[in-house]
C-alpha atoms as a PDB file:
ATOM      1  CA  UNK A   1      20.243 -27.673  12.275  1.00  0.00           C
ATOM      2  CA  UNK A   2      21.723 -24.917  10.499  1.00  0.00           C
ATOM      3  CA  UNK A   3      23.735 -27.426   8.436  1.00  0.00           C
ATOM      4  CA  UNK A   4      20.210 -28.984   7.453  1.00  0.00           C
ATOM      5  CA  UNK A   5      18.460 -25.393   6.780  1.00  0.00           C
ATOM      6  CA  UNK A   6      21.525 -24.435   4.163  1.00  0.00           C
ATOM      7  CA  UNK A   7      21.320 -27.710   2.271  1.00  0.00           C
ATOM      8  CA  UNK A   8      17.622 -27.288   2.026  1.00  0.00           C
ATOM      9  CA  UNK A   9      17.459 -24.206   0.624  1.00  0.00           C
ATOM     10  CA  UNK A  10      19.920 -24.805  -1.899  1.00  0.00           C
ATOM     11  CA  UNK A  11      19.038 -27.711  -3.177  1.00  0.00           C
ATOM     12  CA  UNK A  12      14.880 -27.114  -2.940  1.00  0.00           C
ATOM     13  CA  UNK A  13      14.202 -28.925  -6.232  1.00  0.00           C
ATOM     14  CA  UNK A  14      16.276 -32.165  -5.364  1.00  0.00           C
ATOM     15  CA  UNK A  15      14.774 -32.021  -1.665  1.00  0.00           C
ATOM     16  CA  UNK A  16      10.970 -31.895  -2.733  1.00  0.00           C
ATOM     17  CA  UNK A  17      11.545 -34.734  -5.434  1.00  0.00           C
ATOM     18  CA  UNK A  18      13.459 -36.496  -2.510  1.00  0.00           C
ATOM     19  CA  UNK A  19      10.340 -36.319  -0.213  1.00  0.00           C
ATOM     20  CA  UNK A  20       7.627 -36.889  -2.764  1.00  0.00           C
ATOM     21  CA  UNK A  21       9.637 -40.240  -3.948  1.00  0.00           C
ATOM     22  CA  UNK A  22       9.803 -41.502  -0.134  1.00  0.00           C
ATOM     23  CA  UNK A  23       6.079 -40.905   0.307  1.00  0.00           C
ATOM     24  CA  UNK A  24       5.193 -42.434  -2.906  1.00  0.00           C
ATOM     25  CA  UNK A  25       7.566 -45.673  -1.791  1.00  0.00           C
ATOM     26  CA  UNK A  26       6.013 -45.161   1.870  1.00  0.00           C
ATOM     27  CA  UNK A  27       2.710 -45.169   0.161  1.00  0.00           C
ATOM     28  CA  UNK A  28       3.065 -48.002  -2.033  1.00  0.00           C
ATOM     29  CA  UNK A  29       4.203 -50.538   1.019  1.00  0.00           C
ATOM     30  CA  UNK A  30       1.007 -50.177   2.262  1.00  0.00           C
ATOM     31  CA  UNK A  31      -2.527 -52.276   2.011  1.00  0.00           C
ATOM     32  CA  UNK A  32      -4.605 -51.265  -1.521  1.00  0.00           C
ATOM     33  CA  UNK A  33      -7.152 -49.941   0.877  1.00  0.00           C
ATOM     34  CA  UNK A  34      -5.335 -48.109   3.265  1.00  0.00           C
ATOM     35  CA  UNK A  35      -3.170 -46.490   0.531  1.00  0.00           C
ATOM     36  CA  UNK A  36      -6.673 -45.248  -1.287  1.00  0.00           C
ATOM     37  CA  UNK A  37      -7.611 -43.798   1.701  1.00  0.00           C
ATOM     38  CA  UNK A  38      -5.001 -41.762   2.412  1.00  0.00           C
ATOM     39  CA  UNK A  39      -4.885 -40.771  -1.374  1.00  0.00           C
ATOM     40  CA  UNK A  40      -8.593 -39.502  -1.082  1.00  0.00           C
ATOM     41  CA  UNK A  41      -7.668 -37.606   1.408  1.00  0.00           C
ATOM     42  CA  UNK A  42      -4.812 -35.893   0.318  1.00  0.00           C
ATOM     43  CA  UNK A  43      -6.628 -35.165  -2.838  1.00  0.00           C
ATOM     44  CA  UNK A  44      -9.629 -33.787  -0.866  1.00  0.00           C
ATOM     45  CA  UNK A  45      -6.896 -31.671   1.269  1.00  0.00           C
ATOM     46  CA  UNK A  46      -5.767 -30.370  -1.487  1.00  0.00           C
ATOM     47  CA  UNK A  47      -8.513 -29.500  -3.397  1.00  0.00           C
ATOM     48  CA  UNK A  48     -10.932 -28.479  -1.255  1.00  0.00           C
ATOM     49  CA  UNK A  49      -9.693 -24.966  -0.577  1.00  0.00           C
ATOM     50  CA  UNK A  50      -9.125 -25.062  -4.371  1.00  0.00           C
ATOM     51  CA  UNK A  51     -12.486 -25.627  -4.447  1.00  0.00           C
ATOM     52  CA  UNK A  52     -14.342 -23.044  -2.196  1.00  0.00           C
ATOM     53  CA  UNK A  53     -11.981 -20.037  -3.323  1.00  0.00           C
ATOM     54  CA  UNK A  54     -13.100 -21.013  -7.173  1.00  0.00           C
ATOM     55  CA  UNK A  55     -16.697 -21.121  -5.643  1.00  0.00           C
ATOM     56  CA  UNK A  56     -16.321 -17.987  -3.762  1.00  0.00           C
ATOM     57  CA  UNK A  57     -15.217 -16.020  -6.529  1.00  0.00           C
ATOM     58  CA  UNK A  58     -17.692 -16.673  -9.160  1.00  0.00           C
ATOM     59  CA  UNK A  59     -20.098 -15.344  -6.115  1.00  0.00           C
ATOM     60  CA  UNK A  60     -18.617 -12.237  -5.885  1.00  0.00           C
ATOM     61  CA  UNK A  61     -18.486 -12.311 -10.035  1.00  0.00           C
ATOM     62  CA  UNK A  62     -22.395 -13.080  -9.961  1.00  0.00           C
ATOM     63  CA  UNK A  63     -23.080 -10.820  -6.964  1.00  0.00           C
ATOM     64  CA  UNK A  64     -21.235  -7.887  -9.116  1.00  0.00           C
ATOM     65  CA  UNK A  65     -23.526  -8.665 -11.971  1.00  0.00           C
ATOM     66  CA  UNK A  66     -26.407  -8.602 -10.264  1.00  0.00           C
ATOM     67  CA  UNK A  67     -25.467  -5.335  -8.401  1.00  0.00           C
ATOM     68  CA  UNK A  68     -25.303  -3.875 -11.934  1.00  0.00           C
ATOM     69  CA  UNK A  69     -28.573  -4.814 -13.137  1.00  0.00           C
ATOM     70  CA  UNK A  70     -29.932  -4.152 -10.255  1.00  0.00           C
ATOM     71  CA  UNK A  71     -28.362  -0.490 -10.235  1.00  0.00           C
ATOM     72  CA  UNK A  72     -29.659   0.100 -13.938  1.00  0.00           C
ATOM     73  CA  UNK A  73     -33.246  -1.068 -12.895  1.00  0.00           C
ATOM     74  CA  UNK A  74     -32.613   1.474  -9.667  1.00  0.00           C
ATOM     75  CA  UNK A  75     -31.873   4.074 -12.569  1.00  0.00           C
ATOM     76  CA  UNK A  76     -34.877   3.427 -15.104  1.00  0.00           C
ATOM     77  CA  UNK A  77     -37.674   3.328 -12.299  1.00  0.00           C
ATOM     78  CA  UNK A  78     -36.433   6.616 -11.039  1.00  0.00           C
ATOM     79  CA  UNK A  79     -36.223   8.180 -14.462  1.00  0.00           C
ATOM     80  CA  UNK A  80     -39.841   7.021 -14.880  1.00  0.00           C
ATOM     81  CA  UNK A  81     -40.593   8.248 -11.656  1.00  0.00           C
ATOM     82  CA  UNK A  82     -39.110  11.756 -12.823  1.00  0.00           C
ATOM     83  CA  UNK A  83     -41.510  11.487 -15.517  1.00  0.00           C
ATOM     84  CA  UNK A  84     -44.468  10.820 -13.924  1.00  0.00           C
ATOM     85  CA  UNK A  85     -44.465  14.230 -11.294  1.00  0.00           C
ATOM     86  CA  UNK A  86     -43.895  15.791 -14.189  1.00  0.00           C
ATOM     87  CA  UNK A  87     -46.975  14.357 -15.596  1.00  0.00           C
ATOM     88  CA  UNK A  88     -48.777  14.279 -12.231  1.00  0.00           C
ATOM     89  CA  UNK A  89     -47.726  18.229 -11.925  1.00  0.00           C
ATOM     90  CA  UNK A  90     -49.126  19.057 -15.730  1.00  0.00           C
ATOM     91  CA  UNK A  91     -51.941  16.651 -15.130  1.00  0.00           C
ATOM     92  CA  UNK A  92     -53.225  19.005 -11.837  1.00  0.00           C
ATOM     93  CA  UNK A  93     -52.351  21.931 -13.840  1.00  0.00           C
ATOM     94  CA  UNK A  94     -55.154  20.997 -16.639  1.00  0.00           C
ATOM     95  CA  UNK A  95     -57.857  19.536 -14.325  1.00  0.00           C
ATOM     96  CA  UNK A  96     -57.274  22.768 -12.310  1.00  0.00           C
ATOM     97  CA  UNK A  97     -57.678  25.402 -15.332  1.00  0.00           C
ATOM     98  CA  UNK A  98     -60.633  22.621 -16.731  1.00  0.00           C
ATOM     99  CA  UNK A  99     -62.001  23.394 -12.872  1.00  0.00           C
ATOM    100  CA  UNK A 100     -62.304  19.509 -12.256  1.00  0.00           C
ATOM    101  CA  UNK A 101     -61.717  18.020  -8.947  1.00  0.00           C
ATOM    102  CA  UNK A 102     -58.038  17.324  -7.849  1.00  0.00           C
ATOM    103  CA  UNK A 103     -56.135  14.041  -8.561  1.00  0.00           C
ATOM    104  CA  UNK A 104     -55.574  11.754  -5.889  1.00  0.00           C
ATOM    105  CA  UNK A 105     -53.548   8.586  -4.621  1.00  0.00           C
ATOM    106  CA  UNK A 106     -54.514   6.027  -2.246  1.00  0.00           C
ATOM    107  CA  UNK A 107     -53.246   4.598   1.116  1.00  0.00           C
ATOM    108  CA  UNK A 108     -52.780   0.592   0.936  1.00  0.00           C
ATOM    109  CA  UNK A 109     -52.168  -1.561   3.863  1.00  0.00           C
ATOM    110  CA  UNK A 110     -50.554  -4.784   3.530  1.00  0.00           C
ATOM    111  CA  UNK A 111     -51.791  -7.719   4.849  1.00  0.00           C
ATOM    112  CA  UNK A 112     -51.816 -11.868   4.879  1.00  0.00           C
ATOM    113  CA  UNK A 113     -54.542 -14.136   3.803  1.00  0.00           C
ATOM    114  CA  UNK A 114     -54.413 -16.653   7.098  1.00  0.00           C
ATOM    115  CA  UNK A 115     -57.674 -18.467   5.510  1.00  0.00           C
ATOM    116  CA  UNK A 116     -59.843 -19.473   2.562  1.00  0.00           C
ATOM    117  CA  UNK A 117     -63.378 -20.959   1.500  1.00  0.00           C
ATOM    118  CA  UNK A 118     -62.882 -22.257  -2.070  1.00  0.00           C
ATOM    119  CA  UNK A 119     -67.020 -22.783  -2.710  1.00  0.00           C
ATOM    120  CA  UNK A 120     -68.131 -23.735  -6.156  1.00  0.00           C
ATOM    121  CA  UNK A 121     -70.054 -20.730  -6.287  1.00  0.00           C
ATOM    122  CA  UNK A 122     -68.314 -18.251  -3.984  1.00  0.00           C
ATOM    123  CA  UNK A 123     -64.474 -17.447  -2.878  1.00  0.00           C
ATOM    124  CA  UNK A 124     -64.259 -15.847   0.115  1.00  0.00           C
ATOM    125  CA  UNK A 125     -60.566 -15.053   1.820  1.00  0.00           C
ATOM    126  CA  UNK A 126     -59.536 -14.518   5.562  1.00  0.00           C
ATOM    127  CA  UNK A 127     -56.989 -11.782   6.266  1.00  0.00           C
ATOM    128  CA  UNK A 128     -55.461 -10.804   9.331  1.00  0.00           C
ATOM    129  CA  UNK A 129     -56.612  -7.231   9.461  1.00  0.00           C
ATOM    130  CA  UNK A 130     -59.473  -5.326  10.629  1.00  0.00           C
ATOM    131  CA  UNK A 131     -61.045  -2.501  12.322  1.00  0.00           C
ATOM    132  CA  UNK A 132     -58.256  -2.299  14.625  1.00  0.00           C
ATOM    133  CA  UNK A 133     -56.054  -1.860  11.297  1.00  0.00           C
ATOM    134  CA  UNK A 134     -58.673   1.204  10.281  1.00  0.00           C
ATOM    135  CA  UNK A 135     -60.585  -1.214   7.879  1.00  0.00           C
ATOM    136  CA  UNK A 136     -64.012  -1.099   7.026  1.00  0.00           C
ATOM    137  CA  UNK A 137     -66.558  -3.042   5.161  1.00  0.00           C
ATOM    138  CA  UNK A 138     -66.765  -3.073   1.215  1.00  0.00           C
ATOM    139  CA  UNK A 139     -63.119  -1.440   1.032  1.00  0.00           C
ATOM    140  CA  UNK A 140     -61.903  -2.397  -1.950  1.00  0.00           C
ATOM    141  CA  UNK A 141     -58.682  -5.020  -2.191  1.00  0.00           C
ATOM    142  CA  UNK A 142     -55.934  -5.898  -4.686  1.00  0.00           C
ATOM    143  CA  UNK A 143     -52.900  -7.819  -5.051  1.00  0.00           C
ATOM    144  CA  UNK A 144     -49.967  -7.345  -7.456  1.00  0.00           C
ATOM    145  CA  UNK A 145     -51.747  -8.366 -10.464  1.00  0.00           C
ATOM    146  CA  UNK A 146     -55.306  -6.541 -10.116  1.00  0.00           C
ATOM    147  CA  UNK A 147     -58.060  -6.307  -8.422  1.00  0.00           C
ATOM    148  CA  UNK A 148     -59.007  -9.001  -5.680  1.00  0.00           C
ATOM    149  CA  UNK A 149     -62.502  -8.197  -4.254  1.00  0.00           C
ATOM    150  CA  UNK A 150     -63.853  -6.302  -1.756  1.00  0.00           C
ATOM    151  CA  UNK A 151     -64.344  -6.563   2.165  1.00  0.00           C
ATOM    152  CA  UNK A 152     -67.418  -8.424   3.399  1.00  0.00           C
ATOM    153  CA  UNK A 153     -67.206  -8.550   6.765  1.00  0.00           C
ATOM    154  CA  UNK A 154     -64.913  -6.427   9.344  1.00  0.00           C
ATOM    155  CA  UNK A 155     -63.664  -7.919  12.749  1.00  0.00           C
ATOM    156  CA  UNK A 156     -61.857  -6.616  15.297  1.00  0.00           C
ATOM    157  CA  UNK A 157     -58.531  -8.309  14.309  1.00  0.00           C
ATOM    158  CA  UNK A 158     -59.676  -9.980  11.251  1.00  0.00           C
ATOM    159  CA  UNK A 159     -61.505  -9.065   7.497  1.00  0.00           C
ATOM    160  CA  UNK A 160     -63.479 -11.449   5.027  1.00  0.00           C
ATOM    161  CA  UNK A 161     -62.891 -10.329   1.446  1.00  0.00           C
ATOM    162  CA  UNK A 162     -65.263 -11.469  -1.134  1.00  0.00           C
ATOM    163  CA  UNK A 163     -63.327 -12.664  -3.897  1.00  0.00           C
ATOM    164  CA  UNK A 164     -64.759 -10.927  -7.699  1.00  0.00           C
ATOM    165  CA  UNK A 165     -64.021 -14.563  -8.686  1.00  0.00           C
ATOM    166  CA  UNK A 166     -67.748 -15.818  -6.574  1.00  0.00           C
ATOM    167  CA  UNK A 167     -71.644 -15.551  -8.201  1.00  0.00           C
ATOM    168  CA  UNK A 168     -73.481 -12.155  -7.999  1.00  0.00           C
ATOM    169  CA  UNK A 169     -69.957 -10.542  -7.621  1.00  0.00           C
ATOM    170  CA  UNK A 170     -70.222  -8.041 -10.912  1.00  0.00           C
ATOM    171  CA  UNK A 171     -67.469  -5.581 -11.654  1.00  0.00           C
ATOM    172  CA  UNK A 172     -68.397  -2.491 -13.849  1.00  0.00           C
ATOM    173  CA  UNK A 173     -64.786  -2.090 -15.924  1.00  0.00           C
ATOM    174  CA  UNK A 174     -64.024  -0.388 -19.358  1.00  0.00           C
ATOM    175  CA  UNK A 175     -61.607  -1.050 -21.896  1.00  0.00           C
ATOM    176  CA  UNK A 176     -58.293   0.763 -21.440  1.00  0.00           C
ATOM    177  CA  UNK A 177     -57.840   1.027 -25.226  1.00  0.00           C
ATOM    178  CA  UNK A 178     -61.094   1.881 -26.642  1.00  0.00           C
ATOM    179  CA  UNK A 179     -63.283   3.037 -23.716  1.00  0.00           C
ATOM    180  CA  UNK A 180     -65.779   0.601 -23.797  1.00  0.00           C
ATOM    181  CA  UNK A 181     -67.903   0.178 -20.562  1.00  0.00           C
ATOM    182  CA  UNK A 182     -69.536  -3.221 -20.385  1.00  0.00           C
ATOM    183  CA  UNK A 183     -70.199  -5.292 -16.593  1.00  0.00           C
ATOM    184  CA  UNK A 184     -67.361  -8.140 -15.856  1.00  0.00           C
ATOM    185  CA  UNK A 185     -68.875 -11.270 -14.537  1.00  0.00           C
ATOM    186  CA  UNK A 186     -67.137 -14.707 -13.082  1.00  0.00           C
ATOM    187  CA  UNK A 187     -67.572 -17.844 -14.809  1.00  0.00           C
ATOM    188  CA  UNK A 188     -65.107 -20.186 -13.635  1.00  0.00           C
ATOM    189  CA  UNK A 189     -61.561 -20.115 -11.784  1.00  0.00           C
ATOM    190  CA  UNK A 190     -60.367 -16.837 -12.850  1.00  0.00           C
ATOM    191  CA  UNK A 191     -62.121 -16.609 -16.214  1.00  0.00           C
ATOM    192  CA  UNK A 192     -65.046 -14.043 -16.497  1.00  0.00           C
ATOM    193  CA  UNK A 193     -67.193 -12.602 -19.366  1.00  0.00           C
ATOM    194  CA  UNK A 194     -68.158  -8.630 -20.178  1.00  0.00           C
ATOM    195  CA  UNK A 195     -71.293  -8.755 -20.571  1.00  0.00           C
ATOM    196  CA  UNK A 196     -73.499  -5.258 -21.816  1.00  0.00           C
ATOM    197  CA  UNK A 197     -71.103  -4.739 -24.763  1.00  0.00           C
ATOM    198  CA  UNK A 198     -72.925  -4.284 -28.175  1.00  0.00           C
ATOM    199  CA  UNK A 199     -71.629  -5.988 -31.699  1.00  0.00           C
ATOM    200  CA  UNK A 200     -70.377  -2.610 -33.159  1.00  0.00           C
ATOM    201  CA  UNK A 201     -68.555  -1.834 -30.168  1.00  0.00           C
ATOM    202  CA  UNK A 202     -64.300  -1.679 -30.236  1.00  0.00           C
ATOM    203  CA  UNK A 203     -63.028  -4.846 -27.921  1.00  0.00           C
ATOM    204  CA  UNK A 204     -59.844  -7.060 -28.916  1.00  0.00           C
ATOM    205  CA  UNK A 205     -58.466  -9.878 -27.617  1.00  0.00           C
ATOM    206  CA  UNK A 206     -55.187  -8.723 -25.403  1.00  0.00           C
ATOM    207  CA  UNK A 207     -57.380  -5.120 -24.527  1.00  0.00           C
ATOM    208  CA  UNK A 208     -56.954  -4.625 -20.388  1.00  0.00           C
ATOM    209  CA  UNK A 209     -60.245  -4.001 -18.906  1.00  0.00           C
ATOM    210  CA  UNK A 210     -59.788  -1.587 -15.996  1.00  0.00           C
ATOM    211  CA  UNK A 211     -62.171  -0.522 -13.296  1.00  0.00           C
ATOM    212  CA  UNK A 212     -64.745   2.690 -14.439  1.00  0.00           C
ATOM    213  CA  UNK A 213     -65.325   3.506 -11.351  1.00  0.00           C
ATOM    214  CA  UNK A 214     -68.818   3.656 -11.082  1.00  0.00           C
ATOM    215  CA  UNK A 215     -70.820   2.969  -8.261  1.00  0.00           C
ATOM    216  CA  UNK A 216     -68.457   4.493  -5.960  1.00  0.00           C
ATOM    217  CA  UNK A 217     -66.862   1.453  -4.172  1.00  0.00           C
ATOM    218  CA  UNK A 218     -63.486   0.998  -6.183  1.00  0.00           C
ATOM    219  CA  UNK A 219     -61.527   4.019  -7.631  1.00  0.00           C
ATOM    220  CA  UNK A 220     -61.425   4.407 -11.749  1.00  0.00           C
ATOM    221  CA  UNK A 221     -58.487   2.744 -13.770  1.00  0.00           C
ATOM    222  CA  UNK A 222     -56.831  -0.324 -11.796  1.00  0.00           C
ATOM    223  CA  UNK A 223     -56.840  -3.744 -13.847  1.00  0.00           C
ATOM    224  CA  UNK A 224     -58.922  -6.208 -13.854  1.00  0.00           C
ATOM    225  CA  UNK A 225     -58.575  -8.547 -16.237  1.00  0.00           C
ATOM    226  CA  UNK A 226     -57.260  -9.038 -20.247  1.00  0.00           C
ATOM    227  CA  UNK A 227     -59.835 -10.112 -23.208  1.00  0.00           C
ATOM    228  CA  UNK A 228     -59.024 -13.446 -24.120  1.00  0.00           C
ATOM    229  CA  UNK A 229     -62.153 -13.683 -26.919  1.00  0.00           C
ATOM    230  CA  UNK A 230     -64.775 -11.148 -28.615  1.00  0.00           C
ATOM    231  CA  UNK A 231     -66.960 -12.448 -31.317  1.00  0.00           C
ATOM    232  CA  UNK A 232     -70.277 -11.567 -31.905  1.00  0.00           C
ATOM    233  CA  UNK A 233     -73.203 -13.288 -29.695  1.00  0.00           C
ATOM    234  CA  UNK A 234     -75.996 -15.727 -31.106  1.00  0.00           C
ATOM    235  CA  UNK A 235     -78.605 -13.052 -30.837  1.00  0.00           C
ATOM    236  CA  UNK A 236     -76.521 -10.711 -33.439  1.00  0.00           C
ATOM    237  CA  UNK A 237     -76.742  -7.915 -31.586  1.00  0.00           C
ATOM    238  CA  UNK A 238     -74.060  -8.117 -28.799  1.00  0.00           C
ATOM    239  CA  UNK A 239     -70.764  -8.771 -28.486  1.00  0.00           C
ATOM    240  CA  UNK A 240     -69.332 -11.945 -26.611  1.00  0.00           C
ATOM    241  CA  UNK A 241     -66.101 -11.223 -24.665  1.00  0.00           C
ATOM    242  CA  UNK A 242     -64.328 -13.232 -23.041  1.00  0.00           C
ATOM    243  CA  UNK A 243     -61.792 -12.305 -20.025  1.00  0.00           C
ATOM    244  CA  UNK A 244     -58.945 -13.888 -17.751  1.00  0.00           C
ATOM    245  CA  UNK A 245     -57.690 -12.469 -14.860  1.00  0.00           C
ATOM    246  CA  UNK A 246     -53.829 -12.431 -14.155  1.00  0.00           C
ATOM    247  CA  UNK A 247     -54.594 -12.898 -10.077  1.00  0.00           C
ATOM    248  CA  UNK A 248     -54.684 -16.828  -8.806  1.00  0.00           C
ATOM    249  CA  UNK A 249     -57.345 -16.605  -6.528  1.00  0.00           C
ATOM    250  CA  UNK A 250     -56.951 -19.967  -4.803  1.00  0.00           C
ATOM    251  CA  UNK A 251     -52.829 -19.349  -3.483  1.00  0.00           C
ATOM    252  CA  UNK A 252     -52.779 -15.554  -2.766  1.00  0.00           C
ATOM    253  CA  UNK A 253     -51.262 -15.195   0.580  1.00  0.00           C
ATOM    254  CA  UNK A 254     -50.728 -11.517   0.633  1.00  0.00           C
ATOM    255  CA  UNK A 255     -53.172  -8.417  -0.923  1.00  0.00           C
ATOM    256  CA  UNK A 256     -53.547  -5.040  -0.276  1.00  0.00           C
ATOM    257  CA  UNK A 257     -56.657  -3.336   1.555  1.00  0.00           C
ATOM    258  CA  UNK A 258     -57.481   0.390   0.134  1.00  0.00           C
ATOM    259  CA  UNK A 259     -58.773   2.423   3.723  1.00  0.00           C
ATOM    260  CA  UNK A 260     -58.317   5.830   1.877  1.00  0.00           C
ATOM    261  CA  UNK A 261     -57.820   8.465  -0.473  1.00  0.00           C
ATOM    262  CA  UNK A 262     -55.391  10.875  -0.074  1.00  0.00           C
ATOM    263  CA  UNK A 263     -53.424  13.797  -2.330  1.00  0.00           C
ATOM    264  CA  UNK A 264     -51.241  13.279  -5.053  1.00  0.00           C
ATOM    265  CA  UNK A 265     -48.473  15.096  -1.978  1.00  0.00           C
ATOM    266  CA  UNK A 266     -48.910  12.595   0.624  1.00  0.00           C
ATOM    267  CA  UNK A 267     -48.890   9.770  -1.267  1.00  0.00           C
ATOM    268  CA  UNK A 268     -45.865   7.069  -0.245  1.00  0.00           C
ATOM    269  CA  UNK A 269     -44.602   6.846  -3.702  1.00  0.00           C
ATOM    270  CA  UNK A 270     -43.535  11.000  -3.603  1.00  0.00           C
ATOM    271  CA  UNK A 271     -41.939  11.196  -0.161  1.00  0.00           C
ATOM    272  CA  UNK A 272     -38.400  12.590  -0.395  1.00  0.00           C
ATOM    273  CA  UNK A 273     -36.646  10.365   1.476  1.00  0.00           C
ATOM    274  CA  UNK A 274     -37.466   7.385  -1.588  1.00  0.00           C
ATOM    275  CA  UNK A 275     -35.593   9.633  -3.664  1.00  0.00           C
ATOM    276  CA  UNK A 276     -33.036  10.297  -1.454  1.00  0.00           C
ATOM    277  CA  UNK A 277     -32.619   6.279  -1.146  1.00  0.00           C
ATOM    278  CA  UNK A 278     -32.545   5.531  -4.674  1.00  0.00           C
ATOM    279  CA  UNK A 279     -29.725   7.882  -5.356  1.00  0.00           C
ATOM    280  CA  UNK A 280     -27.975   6.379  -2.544  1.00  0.00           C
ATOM    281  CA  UNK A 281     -27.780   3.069  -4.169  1.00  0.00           C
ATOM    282  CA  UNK A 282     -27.135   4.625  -7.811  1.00  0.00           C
ATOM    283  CA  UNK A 283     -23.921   6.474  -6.030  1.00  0.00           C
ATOM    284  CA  UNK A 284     -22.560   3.060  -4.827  1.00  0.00           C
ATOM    285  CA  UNK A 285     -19.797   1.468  -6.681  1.00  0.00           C
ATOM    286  CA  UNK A 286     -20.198  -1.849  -7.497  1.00  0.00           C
END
């Protein structure tokens, strides 16, 4: 056995070509189909590890990109975050010496649309809040892109929001840009109309229209929709414009229910340990 081991070694080359020349002979003796089956799968033997370490490392390639673009985003939001308590802090300072009333945030809680009522004339979602949750009726509610409506009716486990997108469902808003105040009304889908807006007032198209904040119900400055049209009216004397809102009313399935208002220092966005998080992930190697 030895003997065998020795000659082996030494001669490795010879030995290898010996045994691949025997299999190919062994292979070619028998059937066509038995001999492509056996080629498939030595080819698959031999390739599929090939395979899944080649897949496996252009993971760990893409997963190392990714962790680097997702570090860099880590870094810019917290540089803008930086930014803004300094603003918040020099915005306090100036209402303070200006004696106006403090600056405040707002508590959201999440929650899931579980039902609908699509009506020609009236939207109307189900959520699967409600007064058990701390909501009330005519609480104001948003999703990502803007504002969603209101609540309408309060249950114990469950909330009706009237959607801004229904009839006799107005929204007082003002342009970011210029500071025009005019009254946003649905007209179909998600496409509304400012109405109150004179011919020599400032409104483009691509201006955000934000919330004033008038009557009380929703707080001052959170989007509502962008102008998509302003031309003057028939009548000469007022201004048609034209607005689209970025939220698609009929397939939300989560929005955001506004129960209070509290100070700039308890608002979720400050607390330390965020911070503390985010510079967690921007000391991790990648």
């Amino acid at each position: 056995m030895q003997l065998v081991e020795t000659v082996i070694r030494k001669h490795r080359d010879k030995t290898v070509l010996a045994v691949l020349i025997s299999a190919s002979i062994a292979l070619l003796a028998l059937p066509r189909a038995t001999r492509l089956d056996v080629a498939s799968r030595a080819l698959g033997a031999i390739y599929l590890p090939i395979e899944k370490w080649t897949a496996f490392a252009e993971g760990v390639v893409a997963m190392r990109d990714e962790n680097l673009r997702l570090k860099r985003m880590v870094a810019t939001l917290m540089l803008e975050r930086e930014h803004l308590l300094q603003y918040r802090d020099e915005r306090e300072r100036l209402r303070r010496l200006a004696d106006f009333k403090e600056g405040q945030s707002y508590q959201l809680v999440p929650a899931e649309v579980v039902g609908r009522n699509l009506d020609r004339l009236q939207t109307v979602l189900v959520i699967d809040k409600g007064s058990d949750d701390g909501l009330a009726e005519r609480m104001p509610v948003f999703s990502y892109q803007g504002l969603v409506g209101r609540l309408d009716r309060v249950f114990s486990g469950t909330s009706w929001v009237r959607v801004i997108a229904s009839r006799n469902s107005p929204v007082s808003c003002v342009d970011r840009r210029s500071r025009v105040v005019g009254v946003l009304e649905w007209r179909q889908r998600n496409v509304f109309e400012l109405t109150g807006v004179n011919s020599v007032e400032d409104v483009q198209p691509g201006d955000t229209l934000v919330t004033s904040g008038f009557g009380g119900v929703v707080p001052k400055g959170f989007p509502v929709a962008v102008v998509t049209r302003a031309a003057p009216d028939d009548d000469g004397l007022s201004l048609r414009v034209d607005a689209r809102s970025p939220v698609k009313f009929a397939s939300l399935e989560e929005v955001f229910v506004m129960t209070e208002r509290v100070p700039w220092d308890r608002s979720i966005f400050y607390e330390e340990a965020d911070t503390l998080l985010m510079r967690e992930i921007l000391e991790v190697a990648p």
